[in-house]
Protein backbone atom coordinates (compact mmCIF):
# COMPACT_ATOMS: atom_id res chain seq x y z
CA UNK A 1 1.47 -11.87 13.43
CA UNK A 2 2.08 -10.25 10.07
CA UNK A 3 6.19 -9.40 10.20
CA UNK A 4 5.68 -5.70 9.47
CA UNK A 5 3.74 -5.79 13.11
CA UNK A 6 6.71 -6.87 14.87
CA UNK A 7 8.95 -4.14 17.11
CA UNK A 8 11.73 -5.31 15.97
CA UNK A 9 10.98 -4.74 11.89
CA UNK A 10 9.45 -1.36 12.85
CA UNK A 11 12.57 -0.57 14.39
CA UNK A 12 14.03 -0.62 10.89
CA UNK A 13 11.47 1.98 9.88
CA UNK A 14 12.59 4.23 12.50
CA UNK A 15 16.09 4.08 10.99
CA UNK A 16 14.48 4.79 7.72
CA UNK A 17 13.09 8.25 8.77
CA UNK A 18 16.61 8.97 10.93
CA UNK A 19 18.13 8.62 7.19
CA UNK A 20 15.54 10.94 5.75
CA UNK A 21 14.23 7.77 3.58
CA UNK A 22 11.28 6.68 2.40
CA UNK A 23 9.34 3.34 2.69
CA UNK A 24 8.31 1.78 -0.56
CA UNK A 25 5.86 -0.58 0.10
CA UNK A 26 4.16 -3.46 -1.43
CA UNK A 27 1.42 -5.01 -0.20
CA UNK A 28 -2.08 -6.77 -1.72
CA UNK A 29 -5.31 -5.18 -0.59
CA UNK A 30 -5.91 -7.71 2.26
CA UNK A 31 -2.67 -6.57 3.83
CA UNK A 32 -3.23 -2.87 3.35
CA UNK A 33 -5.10 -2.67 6.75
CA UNK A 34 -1.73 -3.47 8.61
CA UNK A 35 0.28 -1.14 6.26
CA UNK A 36 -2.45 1.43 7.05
CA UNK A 37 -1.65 0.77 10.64
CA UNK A 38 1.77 0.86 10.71
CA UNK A 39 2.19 4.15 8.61
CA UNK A 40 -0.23 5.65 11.33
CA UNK A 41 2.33 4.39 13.71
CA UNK A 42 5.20 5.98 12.25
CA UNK A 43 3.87 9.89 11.02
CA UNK A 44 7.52 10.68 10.87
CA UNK A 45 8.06 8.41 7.90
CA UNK A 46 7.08 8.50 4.73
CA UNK A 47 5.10 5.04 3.05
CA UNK A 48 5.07 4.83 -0.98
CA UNK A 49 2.47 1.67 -1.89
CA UNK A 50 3.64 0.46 -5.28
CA UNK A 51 1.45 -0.80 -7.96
CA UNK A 52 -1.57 1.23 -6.66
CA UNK A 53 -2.60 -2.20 -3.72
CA UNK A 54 -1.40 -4.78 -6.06
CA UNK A 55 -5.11 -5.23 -7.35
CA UNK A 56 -5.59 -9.08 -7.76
CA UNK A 57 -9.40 -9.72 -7.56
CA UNK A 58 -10.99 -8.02 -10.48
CA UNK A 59 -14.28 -9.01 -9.13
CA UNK A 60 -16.70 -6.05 -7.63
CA UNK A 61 -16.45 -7.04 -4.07
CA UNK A 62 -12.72 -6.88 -5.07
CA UNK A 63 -12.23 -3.26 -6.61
CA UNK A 64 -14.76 -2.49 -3.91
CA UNK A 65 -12.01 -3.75 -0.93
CA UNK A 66 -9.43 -2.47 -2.49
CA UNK A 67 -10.64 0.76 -2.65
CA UNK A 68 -11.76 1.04 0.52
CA UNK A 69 -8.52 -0.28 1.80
CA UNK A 70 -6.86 2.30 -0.92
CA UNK A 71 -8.94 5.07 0.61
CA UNK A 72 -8.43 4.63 4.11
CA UNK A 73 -4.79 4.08 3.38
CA UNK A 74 -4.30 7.61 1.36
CA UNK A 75 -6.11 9.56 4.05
CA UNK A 76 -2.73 9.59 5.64
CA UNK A 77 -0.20 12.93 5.26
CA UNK A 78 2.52 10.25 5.24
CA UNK A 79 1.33 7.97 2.51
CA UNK A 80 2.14 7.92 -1.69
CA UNK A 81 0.79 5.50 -4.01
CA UNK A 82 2.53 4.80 -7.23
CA UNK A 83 0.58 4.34 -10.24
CA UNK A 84 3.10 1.15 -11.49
CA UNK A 85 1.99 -2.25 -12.31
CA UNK A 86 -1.13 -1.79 -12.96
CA UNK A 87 -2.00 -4.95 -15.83
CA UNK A 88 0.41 -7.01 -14.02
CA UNK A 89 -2.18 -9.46 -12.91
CA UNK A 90 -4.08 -9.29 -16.29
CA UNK A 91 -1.05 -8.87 -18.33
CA UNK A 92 -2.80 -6.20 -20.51
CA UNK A 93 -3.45 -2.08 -19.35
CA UNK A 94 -6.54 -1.18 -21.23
CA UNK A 95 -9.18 2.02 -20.20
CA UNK A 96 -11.37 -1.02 -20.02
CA UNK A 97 -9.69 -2.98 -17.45
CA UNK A 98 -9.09 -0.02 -15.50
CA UNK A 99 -12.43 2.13 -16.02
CA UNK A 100 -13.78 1.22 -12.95
């Protein structure tokens, strides 16, 4: 079980929201499903992704996963992304790497 499924970590989150913090969060694409899950668990908090999913796998079955798991992620009130990060796993931020 992923740790940020476990009571006892989401306890922490709870003690996040009684502070009036937020969660900054980061996660690759193939975790977002959990992180999606837990911020639906917790509506009282509030969940910042970093580096937009931490896109690794450039491929199009890739940017297509991530986005979905992007998508379904931002259709929560509770959720931020933060546009950070964003050549770190190509070392380079061009309109060409991130057309798509």
């Amino acid at each position: 079980m992923p740790v940020m499924l476990d009571p006892r970590w989401q306890r922490g989150l709870r003690a996040l929201r009684d502070r009036r913090l937020l969660f900054e969060v980061q996660v690759f694409p193939e975790q977002m499903a959990d992180m999606t899950r837990v911020a639906a668990d917790h509506p009282d908090n509030t969940f910042v992704l970093l580096h937009a999913g931490m896109l690794v796998d450039r491929s199009n079955d890739g940017i297509a996963a991530w986005r979905t798991a992007l998508q379904r992620f931002a259709q929560l009130s509770n959720t931020l992304v933060r546009l950070s990060g964003l050549g770190t796993f190509v070392r380079r931020c061009t309109v060409t790497d991130w057309g798509p």
